[in-house]
N, C-alpha and C. Protein backbone atom coordinates (compact mmCIF):
# COMPACT_ATOMS: atom_id res chain seq x y z
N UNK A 1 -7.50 0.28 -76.45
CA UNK A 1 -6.56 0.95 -75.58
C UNK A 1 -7.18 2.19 -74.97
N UNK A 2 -8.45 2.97 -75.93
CA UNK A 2 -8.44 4.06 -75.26
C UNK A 2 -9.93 3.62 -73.90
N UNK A 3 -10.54 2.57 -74.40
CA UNK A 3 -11.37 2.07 -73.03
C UNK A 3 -10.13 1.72 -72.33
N UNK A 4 -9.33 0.95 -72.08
CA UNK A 4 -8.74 0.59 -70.80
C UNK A 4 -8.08 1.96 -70.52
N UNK A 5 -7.71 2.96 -71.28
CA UNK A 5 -7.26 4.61 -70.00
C UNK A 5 -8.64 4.86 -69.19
N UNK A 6 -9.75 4.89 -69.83
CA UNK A 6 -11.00 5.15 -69.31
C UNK A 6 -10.84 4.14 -67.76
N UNK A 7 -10.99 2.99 -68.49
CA UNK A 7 -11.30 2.36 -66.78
C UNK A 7 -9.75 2.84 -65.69
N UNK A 8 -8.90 2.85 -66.61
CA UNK A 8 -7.35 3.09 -65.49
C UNK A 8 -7.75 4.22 -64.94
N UNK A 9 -8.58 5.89 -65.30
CA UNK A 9 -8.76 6.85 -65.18
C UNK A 9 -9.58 6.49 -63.55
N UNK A 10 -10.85 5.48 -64.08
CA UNK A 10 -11.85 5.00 -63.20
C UNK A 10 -11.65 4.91 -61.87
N UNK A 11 -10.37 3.63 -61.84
CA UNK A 11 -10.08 2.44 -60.92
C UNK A 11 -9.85 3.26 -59.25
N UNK A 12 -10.31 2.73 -58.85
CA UNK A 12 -10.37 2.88 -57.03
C UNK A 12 -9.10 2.71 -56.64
N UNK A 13 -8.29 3.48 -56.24
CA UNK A 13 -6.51 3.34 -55.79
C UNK A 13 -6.41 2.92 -54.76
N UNK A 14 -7.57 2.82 -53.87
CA UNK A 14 -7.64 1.73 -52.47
C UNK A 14 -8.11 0.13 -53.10
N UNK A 15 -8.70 0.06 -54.10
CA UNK A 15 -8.84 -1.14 -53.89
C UNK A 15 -7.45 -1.84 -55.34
N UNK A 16 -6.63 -1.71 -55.46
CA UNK A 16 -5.54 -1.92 -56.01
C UNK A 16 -4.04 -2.31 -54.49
N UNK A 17 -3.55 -3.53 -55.43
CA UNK A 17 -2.86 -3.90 -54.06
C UNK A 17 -1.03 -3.74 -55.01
N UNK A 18 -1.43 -2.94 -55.77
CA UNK A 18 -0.11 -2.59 -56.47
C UNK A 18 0.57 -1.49 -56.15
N UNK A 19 1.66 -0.71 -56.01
CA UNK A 19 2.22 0.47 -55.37
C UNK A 19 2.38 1.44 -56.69
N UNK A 20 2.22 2.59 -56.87
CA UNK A 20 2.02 3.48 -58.00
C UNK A 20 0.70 3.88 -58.64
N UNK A 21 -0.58 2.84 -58.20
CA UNK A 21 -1.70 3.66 -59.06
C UNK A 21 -2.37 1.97 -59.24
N UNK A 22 -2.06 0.61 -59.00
CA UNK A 22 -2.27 -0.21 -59.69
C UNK A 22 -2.09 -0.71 -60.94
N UNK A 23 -2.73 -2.05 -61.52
CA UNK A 23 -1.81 -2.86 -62.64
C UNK A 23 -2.38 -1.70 -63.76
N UNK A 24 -3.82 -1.60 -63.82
CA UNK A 24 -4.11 -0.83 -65.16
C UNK A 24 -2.98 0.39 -65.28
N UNK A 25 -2.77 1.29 -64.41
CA UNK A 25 -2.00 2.19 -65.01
C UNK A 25 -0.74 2.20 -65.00
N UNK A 26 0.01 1.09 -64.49
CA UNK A 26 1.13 0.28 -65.09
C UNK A 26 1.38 -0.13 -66.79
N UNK A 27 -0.11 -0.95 -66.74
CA UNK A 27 -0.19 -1.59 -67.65
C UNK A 27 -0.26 -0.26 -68.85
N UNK A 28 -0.89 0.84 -69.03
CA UNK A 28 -0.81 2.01 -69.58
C UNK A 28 0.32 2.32 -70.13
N UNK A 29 0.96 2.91 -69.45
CA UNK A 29 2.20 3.58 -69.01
C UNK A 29 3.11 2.68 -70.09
N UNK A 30 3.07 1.51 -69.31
CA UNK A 30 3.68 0.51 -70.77
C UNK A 30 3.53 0.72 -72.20
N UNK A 31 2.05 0.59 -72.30
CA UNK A 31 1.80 0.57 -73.57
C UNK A 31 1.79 1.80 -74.53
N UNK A 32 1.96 2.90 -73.75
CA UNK A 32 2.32 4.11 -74.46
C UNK A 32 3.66 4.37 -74.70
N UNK A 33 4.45 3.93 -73.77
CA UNK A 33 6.04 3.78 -73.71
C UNK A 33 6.34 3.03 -74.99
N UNK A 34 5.37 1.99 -75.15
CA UNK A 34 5.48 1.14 -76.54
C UNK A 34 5.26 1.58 -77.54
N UNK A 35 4.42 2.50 -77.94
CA UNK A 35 3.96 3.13 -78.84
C UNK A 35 4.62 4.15 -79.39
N UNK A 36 5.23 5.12 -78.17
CA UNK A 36 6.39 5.93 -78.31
C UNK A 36 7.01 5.26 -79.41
N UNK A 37 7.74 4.14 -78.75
CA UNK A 37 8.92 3.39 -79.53
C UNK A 37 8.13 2.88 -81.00
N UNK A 38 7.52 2.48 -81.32
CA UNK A 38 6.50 1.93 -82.48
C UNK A 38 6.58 3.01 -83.48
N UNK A 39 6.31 4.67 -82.94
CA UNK A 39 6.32 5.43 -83.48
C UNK A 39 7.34 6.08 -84.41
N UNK A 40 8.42 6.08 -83.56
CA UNK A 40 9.98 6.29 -83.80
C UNK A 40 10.35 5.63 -84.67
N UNK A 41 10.29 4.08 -84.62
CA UNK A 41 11.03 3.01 -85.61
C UNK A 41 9.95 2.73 -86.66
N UNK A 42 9.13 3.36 -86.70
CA UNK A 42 8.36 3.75 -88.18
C UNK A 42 8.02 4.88 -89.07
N UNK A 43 9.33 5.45 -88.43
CA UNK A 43 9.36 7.08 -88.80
C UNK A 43 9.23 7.09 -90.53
N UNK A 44 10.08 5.94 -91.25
CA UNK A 44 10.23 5.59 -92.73
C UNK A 44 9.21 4.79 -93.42
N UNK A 45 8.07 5.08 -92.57
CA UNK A 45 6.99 3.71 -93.35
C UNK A 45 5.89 4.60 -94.01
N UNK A 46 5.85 3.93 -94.78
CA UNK A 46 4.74 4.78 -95.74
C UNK A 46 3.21 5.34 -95.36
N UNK A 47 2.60 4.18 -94.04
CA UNK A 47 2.00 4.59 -93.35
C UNK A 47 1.70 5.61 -92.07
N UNK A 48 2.88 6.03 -91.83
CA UNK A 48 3.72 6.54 -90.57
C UNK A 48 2.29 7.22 -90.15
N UNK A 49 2.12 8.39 -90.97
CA UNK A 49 0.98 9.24 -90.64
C UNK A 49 -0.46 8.91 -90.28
N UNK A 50 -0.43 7.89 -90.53
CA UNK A 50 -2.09 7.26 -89.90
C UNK A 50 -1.64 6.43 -88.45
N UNK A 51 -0.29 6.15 -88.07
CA UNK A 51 -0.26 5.60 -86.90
C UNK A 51 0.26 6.80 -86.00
N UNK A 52 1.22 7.80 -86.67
CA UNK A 52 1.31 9.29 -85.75
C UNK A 52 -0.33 9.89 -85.03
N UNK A 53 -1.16 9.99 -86.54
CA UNK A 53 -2.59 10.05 -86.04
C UNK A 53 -3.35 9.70 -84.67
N UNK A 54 -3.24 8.19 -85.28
CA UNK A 54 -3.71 7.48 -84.01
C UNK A 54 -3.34 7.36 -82.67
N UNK A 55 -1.89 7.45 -82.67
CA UNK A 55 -1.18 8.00 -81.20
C UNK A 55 -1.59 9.39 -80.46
N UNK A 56 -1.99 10.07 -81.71
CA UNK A 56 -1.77 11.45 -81.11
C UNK A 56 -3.46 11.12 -80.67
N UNK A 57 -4.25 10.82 -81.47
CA UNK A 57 -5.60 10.38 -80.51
C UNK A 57 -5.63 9.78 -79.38
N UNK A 58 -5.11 8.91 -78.81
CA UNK A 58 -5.04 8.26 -78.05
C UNK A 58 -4.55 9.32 -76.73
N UNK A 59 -3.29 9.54 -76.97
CA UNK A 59 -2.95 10.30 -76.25
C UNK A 59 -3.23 11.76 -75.69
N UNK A 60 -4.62 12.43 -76.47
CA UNK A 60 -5.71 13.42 -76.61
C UNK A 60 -6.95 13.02 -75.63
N UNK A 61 -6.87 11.81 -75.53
CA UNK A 61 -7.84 11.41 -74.76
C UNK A 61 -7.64 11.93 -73.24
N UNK A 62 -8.86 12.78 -72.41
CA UNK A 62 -8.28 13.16 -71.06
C UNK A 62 -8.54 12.61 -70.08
N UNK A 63 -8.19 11.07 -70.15
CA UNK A 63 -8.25 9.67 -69.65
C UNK A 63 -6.61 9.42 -69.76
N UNK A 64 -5.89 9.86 -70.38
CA UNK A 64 -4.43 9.63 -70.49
C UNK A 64 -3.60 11.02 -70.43
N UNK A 65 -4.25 12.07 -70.78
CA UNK A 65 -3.12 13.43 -70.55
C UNK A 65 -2.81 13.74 -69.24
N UNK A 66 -4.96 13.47 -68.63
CA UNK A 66 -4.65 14.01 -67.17
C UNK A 66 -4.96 13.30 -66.33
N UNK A 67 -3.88 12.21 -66.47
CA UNK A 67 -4.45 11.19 -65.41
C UNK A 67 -3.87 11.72 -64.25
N UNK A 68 -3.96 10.75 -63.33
CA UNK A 68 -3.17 11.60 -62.03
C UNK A 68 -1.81 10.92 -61.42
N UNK A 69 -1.16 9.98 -62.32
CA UNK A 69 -0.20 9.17 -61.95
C UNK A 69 1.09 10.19 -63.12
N UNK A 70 1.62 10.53 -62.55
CA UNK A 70 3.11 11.41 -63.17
C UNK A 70 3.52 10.23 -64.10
N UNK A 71 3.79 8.81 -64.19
CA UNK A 71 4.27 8.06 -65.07
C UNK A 71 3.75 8.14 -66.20
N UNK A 72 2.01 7.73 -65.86
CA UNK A 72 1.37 7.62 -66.96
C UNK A 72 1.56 9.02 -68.18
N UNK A 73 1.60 10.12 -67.00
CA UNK A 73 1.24 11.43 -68.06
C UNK A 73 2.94 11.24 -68.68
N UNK A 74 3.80 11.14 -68.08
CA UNK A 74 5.25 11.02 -68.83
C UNK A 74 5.48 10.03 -70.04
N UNK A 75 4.56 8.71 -69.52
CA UNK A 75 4.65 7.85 -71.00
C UNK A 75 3.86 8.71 -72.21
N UNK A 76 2.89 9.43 -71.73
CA UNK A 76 1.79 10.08 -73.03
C UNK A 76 2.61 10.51 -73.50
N UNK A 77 3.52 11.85 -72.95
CA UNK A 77 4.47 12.17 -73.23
C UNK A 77 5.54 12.16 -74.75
N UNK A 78 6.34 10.62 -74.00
CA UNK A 78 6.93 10.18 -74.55
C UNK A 78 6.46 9.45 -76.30
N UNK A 79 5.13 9.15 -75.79
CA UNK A 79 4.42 8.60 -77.22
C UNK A 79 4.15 9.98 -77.94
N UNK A 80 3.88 10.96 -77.37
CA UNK A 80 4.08 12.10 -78.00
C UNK A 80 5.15 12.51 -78.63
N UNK A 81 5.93 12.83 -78.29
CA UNK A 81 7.48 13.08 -78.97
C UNK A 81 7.69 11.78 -79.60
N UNK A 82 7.69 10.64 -79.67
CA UNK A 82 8.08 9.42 -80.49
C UNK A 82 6.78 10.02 -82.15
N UNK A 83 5.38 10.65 -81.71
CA UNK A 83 5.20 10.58 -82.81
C UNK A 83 4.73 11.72 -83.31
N UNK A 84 5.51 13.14 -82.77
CA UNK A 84 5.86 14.34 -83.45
C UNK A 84 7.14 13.74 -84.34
N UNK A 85 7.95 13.54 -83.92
CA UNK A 85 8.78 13.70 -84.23
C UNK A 85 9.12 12.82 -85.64
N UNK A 86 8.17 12.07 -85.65
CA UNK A 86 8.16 10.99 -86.89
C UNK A 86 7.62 11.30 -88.25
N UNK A 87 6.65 12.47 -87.70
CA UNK A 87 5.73 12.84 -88.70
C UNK A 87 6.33 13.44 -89.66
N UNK A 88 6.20 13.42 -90.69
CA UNK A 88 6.60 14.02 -91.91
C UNK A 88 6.95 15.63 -92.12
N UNK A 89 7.17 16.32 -92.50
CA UNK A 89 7.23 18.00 -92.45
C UNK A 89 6.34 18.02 -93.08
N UNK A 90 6.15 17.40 -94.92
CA UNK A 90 5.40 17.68 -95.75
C UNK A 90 4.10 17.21 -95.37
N UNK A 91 3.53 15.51 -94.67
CA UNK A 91 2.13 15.76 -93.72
C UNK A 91 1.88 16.60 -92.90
N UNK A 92 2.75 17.06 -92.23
CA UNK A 92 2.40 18.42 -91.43
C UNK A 92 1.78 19.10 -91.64
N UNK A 93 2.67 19.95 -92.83
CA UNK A 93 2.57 20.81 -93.72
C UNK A 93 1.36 20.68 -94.33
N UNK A 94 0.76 19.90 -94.66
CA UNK A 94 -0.76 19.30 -95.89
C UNK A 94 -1.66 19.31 -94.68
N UNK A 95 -1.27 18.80 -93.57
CA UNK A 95 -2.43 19.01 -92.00
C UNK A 95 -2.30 20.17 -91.72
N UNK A 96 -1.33 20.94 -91.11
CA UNK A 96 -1.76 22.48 -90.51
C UNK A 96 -2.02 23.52 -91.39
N UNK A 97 -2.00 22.99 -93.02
CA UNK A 97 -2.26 24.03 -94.00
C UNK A 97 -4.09 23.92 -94.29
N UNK A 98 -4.48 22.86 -94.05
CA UNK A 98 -6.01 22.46 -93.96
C UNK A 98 -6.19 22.85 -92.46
N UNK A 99 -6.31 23.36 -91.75
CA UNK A 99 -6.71 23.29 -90.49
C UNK A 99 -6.85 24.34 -90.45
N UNK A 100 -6.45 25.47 -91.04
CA UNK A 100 -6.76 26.66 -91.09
C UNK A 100 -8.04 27.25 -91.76
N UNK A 101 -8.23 26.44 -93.22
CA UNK A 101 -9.41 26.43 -93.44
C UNK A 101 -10.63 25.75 -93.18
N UNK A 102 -11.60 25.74 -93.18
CA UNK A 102 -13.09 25.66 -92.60
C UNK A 102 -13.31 24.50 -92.45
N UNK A 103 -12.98 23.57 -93.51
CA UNK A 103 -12.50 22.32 -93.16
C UNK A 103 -11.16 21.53 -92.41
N UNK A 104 -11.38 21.23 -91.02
CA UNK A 104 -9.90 21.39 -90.25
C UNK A 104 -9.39 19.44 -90.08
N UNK A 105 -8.68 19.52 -90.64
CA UNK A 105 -8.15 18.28 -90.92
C UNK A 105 -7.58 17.34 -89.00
N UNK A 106 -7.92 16.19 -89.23
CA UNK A 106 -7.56 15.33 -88.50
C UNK A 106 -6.44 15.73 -87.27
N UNK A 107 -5.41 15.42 -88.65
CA UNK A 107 -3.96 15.03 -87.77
C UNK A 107 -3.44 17.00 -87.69
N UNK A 108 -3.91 17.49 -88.24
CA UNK A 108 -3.42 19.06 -88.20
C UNK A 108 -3.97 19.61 -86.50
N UNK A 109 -5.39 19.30 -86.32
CA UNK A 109 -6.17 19.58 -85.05
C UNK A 109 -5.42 18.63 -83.65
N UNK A 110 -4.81 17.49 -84.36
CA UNK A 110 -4.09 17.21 -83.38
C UNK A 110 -2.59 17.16 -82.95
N UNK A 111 -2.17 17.48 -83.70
CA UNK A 111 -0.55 18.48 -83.98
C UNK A 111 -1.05 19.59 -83.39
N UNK A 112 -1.73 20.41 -83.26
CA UNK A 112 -1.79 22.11 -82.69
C UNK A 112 -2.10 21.42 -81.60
N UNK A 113 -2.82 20.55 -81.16
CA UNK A 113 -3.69 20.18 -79.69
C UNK A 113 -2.10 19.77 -78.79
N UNK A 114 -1.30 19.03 -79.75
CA UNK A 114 0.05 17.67 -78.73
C UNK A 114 0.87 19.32 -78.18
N UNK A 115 0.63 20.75 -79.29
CA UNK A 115 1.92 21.72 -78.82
C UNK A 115 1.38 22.37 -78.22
N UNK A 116 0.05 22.54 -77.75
CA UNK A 116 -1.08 23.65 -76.72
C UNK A 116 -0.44 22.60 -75.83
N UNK A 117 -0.72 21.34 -75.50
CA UNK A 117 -1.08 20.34 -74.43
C UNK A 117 0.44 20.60 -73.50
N UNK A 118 1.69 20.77 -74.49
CA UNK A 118 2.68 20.47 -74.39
C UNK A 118 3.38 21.47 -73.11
N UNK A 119 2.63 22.52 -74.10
CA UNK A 119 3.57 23.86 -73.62
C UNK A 119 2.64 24.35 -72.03
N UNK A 120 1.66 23.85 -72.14
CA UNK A 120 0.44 23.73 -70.88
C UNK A 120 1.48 23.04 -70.08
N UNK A 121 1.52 21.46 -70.17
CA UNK A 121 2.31 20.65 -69.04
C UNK A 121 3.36 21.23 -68.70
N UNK A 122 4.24 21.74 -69.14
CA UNK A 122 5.75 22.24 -68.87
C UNK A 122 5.13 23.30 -68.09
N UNK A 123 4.19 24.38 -68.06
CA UNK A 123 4.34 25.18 -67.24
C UNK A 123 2.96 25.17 -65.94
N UNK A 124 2.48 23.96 -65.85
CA UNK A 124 1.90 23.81 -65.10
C UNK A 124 1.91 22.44 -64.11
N UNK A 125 2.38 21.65 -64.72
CA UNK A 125 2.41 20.11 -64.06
C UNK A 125 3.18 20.05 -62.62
N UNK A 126 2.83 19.21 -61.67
CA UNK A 126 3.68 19.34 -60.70
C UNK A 126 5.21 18.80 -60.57
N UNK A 127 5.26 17.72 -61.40
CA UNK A 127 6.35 16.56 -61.58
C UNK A 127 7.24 17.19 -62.13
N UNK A 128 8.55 17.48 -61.47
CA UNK A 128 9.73 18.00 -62.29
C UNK A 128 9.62 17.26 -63.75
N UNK A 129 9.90 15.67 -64.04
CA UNK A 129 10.51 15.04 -64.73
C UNK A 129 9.62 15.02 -66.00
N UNK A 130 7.90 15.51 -65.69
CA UNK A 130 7.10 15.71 -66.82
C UNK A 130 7.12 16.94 -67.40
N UNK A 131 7.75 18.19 -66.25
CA UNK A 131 7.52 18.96 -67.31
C UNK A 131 8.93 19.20 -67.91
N UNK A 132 9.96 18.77 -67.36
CA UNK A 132 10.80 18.54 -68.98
C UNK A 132 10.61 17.77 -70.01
N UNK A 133 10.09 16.68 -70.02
CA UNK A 133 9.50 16.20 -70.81
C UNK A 133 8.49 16.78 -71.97
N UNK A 134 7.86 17.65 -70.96
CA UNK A 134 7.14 18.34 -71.97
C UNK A 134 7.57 19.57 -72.66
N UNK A 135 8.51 19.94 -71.96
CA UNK A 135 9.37 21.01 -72.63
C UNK A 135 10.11 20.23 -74.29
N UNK A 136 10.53 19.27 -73.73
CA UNK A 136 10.91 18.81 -75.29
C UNK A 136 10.04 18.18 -76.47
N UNK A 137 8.71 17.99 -75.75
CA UNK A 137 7.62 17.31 -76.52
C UNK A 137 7.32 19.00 -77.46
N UNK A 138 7.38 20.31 -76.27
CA UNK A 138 6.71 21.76 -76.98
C UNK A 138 7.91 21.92 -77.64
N UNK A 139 8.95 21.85 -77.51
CA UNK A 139 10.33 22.49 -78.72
C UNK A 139 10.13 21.38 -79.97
N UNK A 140 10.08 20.21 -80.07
CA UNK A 140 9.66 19.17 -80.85
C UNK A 140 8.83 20.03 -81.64
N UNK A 141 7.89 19.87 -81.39
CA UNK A 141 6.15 20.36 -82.09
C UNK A 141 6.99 21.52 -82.87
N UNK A 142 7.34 22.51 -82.09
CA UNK A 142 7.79 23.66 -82.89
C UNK A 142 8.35 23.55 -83.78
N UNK A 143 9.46 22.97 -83.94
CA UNK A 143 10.38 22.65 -84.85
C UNK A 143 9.69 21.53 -85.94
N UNK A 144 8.83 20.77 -85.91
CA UNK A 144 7.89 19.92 -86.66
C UNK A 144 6.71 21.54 -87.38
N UNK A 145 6.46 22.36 -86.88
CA UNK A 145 5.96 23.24 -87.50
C UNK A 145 6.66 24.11 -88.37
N UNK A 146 8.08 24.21 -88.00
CA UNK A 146 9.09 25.10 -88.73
C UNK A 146 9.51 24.37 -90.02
N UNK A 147 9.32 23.00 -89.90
CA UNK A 147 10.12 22.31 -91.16
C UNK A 147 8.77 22.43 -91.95
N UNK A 148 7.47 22.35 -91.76
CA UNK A 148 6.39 21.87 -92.41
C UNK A 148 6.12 23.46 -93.04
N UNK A 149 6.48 24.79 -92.51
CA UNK A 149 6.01 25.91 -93.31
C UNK A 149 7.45 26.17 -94.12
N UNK A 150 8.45 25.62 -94.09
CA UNK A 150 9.53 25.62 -94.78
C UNK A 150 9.27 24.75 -96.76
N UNK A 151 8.66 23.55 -95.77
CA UNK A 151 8.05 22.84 -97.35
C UNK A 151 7.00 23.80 -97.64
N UNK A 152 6.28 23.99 -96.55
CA UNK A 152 5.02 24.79 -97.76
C UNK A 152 5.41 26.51 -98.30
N UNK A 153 6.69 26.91 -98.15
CA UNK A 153 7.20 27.98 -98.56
C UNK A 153 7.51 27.93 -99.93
N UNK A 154 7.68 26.73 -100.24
CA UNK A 154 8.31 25.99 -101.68
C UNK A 154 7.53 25.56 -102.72
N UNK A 155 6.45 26.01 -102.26
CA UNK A 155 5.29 25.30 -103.33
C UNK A 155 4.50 26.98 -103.20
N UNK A 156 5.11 27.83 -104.49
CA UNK A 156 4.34 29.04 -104.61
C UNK A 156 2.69 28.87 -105.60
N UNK A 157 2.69 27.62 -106.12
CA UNK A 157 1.47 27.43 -106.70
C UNK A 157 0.53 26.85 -106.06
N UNK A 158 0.55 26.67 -104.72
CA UNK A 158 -0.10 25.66 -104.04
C UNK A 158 -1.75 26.22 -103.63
N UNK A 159 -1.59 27.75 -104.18
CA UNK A 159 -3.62 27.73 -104.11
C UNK A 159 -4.25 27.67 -105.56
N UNK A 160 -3.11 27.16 -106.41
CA UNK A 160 -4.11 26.77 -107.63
C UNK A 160 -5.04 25.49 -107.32
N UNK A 161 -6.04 25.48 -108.09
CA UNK A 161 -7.22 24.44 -107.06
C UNK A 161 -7.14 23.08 -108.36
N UNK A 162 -5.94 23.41 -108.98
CA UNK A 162 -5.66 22.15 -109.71
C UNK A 162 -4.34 21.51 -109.29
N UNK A 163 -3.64 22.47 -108.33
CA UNK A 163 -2.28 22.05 -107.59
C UNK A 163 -2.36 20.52 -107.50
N UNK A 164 -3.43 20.11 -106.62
CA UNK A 164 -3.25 18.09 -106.34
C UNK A 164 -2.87 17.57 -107.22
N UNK A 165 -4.15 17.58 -108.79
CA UNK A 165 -3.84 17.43 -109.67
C UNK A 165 -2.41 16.91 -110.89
N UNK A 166 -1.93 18.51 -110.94
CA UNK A 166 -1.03 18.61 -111.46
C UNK A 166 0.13 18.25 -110.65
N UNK A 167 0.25 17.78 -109.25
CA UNK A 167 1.77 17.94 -108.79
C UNK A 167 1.52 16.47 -107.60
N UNK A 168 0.45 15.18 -108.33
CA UNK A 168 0.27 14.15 -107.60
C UNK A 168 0.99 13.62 -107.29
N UNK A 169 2.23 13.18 -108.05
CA UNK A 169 3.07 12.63 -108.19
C UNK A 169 4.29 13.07 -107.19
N UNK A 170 4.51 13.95 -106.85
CA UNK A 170 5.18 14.97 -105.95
C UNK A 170 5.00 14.78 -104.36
N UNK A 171 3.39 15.38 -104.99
CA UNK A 171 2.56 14.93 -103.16
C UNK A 171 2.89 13.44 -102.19
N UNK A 172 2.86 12.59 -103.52
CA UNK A 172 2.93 11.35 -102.94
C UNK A 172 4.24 10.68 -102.88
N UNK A 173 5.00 11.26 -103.48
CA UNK A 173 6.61 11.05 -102.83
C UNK A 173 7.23 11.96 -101.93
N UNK A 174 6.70 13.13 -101.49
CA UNK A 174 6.57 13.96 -99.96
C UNK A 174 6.05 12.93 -99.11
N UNK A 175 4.56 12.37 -99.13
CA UNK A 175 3.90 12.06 -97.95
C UNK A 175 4.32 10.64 -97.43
């Protein structure tokens, strides 16, 4: 998926006999719209966080943030908020609490990247309809950051360096 944004990014808009940008970034637009939804209705799956991940990669790619078709950037969007919003407080929380230190975790670098990206589109994009969109993708994020330092407010032992350890069992019925 993230080669075909590359070539949709590519594609010659004169030589496309489709109205909007042609089929590839139709075809895009779709499939992030899908993903959105994929994201959402797996908000309860045990995996959630490795497919929030992968959305939020995908949609990091600047073959899909900044394309130049307003749909496409509105589906990113939308797959964005489908998979802020899914993400866990307590993965959050375990990502933006590593990201601070020296070692900067995955999905934490891309949670800070979806609410920079977010709060960027809303006040710069030309498309009315994206940057509300992105206004709710940046209040999202926020509020996905507020619940995640709320859990990590609750765990006053959490720089003992035996914390994993001792509280595995915990971790893994949070995550």
């Amino acid at each position: 998926l993230a080669r075909a944004a590359e070539r949709a990014a590519e594609a010659d808009p004169e030589s496309v006999h489709v109205p909007g940008g042609g089929i590839d970034a139709i075809v895009l637009g779709r499939a992030l719209g899908a993903l959105g939804e994929c994201c959402a209705s797996a908000a309860t799956a045990a995996n959630v966080t490795q497919l929030t991940g992968a959305v939020l990669e995908l949609v990091s790619s600047p073959s899909v943030h900044e394309h130049r078709h307003p749909h496409v950037r509105r589906a990113a969007l939308f797959a964005l908020y489908g998979a802020v919003t899914s993400t866990p407080p307590a993965a959050a929380w375990h990502a933006l609490a590593r990201s601070s230190d020296t070692v900067t975790s995955r999905l934490g670098r891309l949670l800070s990247w979806a609410e920079a990206w977010s709060e960027r589109t809303h006040a710069r994009d030309a498309d009315a309809t994206t940057r509300q969109l992105a206004l709710r993708c940046a209040l999202s994020s926020a509020d996905l950051r507020q619940k995640a330092c709320v859990v990590g407010a609750g765990r006053k032992d959490r720089d003992d360096p035996l914390f994993v350890l001792k509280n595995l069992t915990a971790l893994a019925v949070d995550l």
